[in-house]
Protein backbone atom coordinates (compact mmCIF):
# COMPACT_ATOMS: atom_id res chain seq x y z
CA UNK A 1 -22.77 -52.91 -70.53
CA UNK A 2 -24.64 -51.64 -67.66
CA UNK A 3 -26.09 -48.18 -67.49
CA UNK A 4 -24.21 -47.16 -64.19
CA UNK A 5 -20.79 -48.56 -66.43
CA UNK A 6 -21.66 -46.22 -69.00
CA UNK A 7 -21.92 -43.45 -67.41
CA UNK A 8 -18.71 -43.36 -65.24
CA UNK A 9 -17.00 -44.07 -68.58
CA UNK A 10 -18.42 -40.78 -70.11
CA UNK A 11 -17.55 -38.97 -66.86
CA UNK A 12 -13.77 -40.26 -67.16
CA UNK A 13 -13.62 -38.98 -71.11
CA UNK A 14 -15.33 -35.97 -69.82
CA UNK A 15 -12.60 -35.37 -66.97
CA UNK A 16 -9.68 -36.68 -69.48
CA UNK A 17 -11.13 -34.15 -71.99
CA UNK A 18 -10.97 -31.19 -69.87
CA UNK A 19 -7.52 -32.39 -68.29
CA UNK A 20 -8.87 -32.84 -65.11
CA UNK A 21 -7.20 -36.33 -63.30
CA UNK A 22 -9.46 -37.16 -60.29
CA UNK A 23 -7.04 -38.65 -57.61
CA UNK A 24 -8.28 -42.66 -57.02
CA UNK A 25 -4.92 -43.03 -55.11
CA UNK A 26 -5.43 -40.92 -52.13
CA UNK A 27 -8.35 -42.65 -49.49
CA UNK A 28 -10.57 -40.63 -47.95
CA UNK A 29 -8.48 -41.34 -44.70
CA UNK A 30 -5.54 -40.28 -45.69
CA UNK A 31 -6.68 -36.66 -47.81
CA UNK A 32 -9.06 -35.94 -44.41
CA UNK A 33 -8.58 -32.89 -42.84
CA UNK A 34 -9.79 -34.93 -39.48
CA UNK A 35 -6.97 -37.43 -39.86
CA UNK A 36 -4.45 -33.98 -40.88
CA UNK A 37 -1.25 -33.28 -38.23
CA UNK A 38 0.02 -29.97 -37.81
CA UNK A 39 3.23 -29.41 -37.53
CA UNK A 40 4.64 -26.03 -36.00
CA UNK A 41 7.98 -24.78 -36.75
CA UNK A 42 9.26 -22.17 -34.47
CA UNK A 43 12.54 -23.07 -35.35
CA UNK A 44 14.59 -19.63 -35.87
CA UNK A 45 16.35 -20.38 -38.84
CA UNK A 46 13.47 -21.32 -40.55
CA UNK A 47 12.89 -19.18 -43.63
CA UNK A 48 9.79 -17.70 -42.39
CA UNK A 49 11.60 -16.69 -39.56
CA UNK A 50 14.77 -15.45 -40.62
CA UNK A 51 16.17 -13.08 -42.70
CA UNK A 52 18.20 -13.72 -45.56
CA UNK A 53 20.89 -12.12 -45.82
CA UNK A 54 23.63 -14.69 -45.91
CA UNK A 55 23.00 -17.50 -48.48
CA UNK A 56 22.37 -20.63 -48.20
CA UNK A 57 22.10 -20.08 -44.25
CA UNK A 58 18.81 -19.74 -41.67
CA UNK A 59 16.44 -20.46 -44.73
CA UNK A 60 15.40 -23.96 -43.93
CA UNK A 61 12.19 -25.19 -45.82
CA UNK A 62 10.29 -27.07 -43.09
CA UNK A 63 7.21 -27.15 -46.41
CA UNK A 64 9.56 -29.60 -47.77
CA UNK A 65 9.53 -31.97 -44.61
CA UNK A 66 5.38 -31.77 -44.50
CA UNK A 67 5.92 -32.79 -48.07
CA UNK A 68 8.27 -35.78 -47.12
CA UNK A 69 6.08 -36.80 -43.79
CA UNK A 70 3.01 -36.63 -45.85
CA UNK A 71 4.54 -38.97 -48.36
CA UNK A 72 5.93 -41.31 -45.16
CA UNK A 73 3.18 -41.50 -43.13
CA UNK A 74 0.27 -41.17 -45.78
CA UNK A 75 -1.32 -38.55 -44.04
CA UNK A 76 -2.44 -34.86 -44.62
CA UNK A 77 0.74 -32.31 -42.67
CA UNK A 78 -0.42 -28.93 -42.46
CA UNK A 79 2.50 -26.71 -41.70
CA UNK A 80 2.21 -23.78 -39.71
CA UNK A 81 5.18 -21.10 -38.80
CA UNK A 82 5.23 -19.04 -35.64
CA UNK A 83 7.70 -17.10 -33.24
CA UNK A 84 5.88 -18.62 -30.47
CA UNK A 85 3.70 -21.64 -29.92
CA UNK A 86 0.48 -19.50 -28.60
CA UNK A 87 0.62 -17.40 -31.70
CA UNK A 88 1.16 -20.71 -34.31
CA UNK A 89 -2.18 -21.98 -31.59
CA UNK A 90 -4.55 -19.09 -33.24
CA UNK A 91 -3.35 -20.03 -36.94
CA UNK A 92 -3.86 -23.86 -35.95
CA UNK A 93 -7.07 -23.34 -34.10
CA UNK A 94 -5.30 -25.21 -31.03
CA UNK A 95 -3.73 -28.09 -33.24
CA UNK A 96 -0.35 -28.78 -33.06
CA UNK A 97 1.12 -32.32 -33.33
CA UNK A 98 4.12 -32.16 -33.62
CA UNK A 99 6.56 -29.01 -32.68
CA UNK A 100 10.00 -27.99 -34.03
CA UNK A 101 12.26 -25.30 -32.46
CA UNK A 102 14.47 -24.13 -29.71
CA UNK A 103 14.22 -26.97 -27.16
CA UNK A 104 14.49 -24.89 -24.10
CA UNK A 105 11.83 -22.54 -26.28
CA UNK A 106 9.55 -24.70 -26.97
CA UNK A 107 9.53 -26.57 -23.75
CA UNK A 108 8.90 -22.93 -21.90
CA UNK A 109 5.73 -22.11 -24.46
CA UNK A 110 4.35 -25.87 -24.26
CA UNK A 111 3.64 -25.31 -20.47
CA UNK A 112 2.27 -22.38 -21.04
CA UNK A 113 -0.04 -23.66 -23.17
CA UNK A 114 -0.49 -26.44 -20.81
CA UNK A 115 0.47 -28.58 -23.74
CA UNK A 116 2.46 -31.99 -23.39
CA UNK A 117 5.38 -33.16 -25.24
CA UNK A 118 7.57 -35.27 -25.55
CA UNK A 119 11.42 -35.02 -27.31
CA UNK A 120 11.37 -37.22 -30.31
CA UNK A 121 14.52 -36.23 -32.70
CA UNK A 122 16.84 -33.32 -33.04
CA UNK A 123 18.25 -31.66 -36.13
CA UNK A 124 21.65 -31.79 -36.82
CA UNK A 125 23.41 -28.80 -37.87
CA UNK A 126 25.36 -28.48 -41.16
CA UNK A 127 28.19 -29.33 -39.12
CA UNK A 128 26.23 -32.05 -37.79
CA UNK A 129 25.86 -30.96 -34.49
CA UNK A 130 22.64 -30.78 -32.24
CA UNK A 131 23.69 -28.33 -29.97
CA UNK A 132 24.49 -24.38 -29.65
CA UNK A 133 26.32 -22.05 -27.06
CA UNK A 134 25.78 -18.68 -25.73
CA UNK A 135 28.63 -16.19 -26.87
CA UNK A 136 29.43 -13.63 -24.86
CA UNK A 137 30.74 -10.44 -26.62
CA UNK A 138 32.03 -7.05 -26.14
CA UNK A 139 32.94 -4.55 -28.74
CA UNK A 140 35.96 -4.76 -30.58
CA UNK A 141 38.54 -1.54 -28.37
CA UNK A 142 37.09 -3.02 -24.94
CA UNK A 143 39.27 -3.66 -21.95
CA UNK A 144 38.05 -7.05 -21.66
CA UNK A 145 40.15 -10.23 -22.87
CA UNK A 146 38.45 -13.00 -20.92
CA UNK A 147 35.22 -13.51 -18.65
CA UNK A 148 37.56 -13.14 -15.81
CA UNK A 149 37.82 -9.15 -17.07
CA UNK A 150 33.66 -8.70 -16.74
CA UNK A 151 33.58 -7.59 -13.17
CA UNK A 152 31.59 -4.91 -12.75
CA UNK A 153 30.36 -4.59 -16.43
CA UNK A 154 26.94 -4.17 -17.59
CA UNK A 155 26.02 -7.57 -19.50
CA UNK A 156 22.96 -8.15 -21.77
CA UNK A 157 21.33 -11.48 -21.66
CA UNK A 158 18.55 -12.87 -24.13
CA UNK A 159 15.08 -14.09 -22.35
CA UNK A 160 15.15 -16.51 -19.58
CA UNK A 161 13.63 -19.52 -21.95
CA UNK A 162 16.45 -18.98 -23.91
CA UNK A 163 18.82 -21.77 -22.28
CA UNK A 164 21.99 -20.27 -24.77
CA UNK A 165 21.35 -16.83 -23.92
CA UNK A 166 20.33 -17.29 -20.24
CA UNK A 167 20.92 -19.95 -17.74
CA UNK A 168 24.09 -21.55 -19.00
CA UNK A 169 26.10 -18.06 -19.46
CA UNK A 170 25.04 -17.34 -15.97
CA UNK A 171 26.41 -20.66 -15.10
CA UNK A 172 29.57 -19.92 -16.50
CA UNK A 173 30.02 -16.30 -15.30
CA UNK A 174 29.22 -17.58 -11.28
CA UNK A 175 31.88 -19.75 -12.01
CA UNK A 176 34.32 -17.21 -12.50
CA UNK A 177 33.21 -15.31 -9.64
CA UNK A 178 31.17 -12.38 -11.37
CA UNK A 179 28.61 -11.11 -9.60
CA UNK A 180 25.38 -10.69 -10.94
CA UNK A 181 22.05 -8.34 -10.01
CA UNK A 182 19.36 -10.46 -8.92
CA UNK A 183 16.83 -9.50 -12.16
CA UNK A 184 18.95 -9.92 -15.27
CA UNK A 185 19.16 -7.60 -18.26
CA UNK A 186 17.91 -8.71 -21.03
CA UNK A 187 17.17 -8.34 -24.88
CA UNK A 188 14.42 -9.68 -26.83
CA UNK A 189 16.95 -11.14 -29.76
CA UNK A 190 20.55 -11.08 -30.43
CA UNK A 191 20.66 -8.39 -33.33
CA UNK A 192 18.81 -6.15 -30.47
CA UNK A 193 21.75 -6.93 -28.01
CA UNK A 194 24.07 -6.32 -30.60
CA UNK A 195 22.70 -3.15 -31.65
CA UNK A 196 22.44 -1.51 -28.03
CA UNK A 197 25.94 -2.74 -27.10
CA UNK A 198 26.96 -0.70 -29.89
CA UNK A 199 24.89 2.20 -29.44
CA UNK A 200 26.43 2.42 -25.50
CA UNK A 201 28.63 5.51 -24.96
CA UNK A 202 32.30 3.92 -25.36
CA UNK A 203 33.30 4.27 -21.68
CA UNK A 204 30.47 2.09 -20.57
CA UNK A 205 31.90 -1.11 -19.42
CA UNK A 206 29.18 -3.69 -21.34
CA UNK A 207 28.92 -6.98 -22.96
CA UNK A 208 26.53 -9.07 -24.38
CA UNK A 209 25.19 -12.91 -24.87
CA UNK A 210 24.45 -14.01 -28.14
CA UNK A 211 23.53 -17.17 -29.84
CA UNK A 212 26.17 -18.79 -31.80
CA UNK A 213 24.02 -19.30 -34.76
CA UNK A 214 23.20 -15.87 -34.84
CA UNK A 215 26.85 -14.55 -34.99
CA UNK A 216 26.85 -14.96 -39.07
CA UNK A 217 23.29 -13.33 -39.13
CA UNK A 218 24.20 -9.85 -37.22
CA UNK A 219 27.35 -9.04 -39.99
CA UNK A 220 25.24 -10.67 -42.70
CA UNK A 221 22.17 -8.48 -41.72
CA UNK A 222 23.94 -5.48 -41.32
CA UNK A 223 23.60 -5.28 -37.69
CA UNK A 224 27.08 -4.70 -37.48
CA UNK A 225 29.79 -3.67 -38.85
CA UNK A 226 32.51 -7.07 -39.74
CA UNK A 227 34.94 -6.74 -36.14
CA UNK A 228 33.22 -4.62 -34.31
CA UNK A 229 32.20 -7.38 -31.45
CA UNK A 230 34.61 -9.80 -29.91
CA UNK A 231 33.99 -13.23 -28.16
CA UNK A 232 35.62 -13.38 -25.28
CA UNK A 233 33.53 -16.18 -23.44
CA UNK A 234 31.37 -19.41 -24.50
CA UNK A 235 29.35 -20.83 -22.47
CA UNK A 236 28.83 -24.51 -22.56
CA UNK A 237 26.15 -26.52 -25.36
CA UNK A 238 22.54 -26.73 -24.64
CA UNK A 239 20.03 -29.05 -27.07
CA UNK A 240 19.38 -26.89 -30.42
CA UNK A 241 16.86 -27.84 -32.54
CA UNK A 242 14.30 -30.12 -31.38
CA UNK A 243 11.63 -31.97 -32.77
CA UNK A 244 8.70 -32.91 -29.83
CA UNK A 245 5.92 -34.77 -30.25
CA UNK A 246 2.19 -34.47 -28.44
CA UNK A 247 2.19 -37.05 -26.11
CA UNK A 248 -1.62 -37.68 -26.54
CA UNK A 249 -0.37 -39.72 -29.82
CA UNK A 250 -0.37 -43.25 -29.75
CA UNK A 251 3.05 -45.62 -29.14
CA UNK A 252 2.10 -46.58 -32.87
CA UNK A 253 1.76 -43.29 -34.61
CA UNK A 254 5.27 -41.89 -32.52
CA UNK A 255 6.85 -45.33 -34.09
CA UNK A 256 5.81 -44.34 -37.92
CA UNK A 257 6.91 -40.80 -37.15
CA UNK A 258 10.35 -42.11 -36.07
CA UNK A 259 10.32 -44.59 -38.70
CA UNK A 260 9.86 -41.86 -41.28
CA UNK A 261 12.60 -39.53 -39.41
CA UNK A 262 15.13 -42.27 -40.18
CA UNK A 263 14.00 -42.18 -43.48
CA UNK A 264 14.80 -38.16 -43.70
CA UNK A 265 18.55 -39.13 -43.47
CA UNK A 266 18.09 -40.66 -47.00
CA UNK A 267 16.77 -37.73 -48.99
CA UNK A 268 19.38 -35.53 -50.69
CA UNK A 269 17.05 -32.60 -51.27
CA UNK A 270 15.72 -32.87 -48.31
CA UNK A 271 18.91 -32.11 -46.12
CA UNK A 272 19.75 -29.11 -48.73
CA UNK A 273 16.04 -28.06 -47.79
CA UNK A 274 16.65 -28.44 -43.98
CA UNK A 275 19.93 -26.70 -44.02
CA UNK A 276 21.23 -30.43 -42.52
CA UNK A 277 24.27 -32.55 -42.56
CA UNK A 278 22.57 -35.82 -41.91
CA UNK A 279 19.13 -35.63 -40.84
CA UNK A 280 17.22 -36.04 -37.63
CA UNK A 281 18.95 -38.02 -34.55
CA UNK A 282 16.53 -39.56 -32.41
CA UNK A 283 16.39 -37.98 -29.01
CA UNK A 284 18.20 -40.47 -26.74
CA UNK A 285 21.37 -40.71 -29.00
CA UNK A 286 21.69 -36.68 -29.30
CA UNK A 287 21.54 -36.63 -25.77
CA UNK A 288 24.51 -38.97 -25.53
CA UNK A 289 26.09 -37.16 -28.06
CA UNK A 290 25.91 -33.89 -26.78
CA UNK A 291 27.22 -35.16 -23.10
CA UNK A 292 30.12 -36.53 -24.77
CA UNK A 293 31.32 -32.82 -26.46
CA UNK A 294 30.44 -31.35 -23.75
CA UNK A 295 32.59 -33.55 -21.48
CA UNK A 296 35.57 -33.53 -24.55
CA UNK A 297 35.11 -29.30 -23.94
CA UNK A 298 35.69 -29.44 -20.00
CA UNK A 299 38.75 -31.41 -20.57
């Protein structure tokens, strides 16, 4: 038996002794930090992100899918959480691979960054939809039945890269001849909207555009009170959650990636983890998707 033999046999009894298993299965290439993506979420229902105060909703645990792409791909995911992309930049030290979140969101803070993407997949919903709408409310002894009634009232939109909150309710209102300042109101998140609606003396003609998803969060949270807000509008579906990729990766590594996305379908725990009915749908087909309910909802 030769000496160098001998002595990584008495290391191994050493490390077996101790309980300590050295990992032989991972390369170097695949445990390297170098070879590491990041993935961001910025995805608001992420549990990070949300509060959570109505079970089994808005907690998705996007540590779970690093697990599973990890697994997939054979590389290192590092996952990092951030309301914005410049602030999930300074935890990353400027890495981010791949990108999760809003799409209109995430498009808006990519060219900031001067970053480019690319749409890969969306996230269906637990209802198995990839799309959300902008509600518009008012509170619950208001005049107004229909968008139609919202002349003249003061109406609280969310930011303008907020495509639910923003462009596509002012769509709708044009269209039924409101007339709207030309710098929009706006609040920085739907529970704030809700809360200064409410707060409004009760003769002050107001309403307010909220996400859909976040209509379970404001009662849930507390924001308000079960009834107080009515929908009386809904503006039409814009993409939800989106999953975008850097394009600076190569046709080969966005393949695996989509490879492993279809995979994601397959995994029970995973879809309880992601809050999903089925998965990820790859960009193209939730495009075609979406046009088709939104087509069904014109007619």
């Amino acid at each position: 038996m030769s000496y160098v033999f001998r002595c990584s046999a008495v290391v191994i009894a050493l490390l077996s002794f101790l309980n300590v298993v050295p990992e032989f299965t991972i390369s170097a290439g695949e445990s390297s930090e170098a070879n590491a993506l990041t993935l961001v979420v910025m995805d608001p229902m992420a549990a990070p992100l949300a509060c959570d105060c109505v079970k089994g909703y808005a907690q998705r645990k996007y540590e779970s899918l690093g697990a599973f792409l990890n697994k997939q791909l054979g590389r290192k995911v590092n996952v990092v959480w951030a309301e914005s992309l410049e602030a999930a930049l300074e935890k990353s030290e400027g890495k981010a691979d791949l990108i999760i979140g809003k799409h209109s969101v995430v498009l808006a803070d990519a060219a900031e960054a001067k970053l480019d993407v690319t749409p890969l997949a969306q996230l269906t919903d637990l209802k198995d939809q990839v799309v959300q709408t902008g509600l518009i409310v008012v509170r619950k002894d208001d005049a107004a039945k229909s968008v139609d009634d919202l002349k003249g009232y003061r109406i609280l939109f969310g930011p303008a890269d907020c495509d639910e909150k923003s462009a596509a309710p002012v769509e709708l209102l044009r269209k039924h001849g409101i007339q709207l300042p030309d710098e929009l109101e706006t609040s920085p998140s739907c529970s704030n909207a809700a809360v200064a609606l409410m707060e409004m003396p009760a003769t002050t003609k107001a309403a307010a555009v909220i996400s859909s998803y976040a209509e379970p969060l404001l009662e849930g949270c507390g924001k308000v009170k079960k009834g107080d807000l009515r929908v009386i509008g809904e503006s039409k579906p814009v993409p939800f959650i989106t999953l975008f990729a850097r394009t600076s990766l190569s046709t080969t590594e966005l393949s695996k990636l989509s490879d492993a996305l279809d995979e994601a379908g397959l995994d029970a725990q995973l879809l309880i983890d992601l809050e999903t009915a089925s998965g990820f749908v790859p960009w193209k087909e939730a495009v075609a998707t979406s046009s088709v309910a939104d087509d069904a909802k014109k007619k």
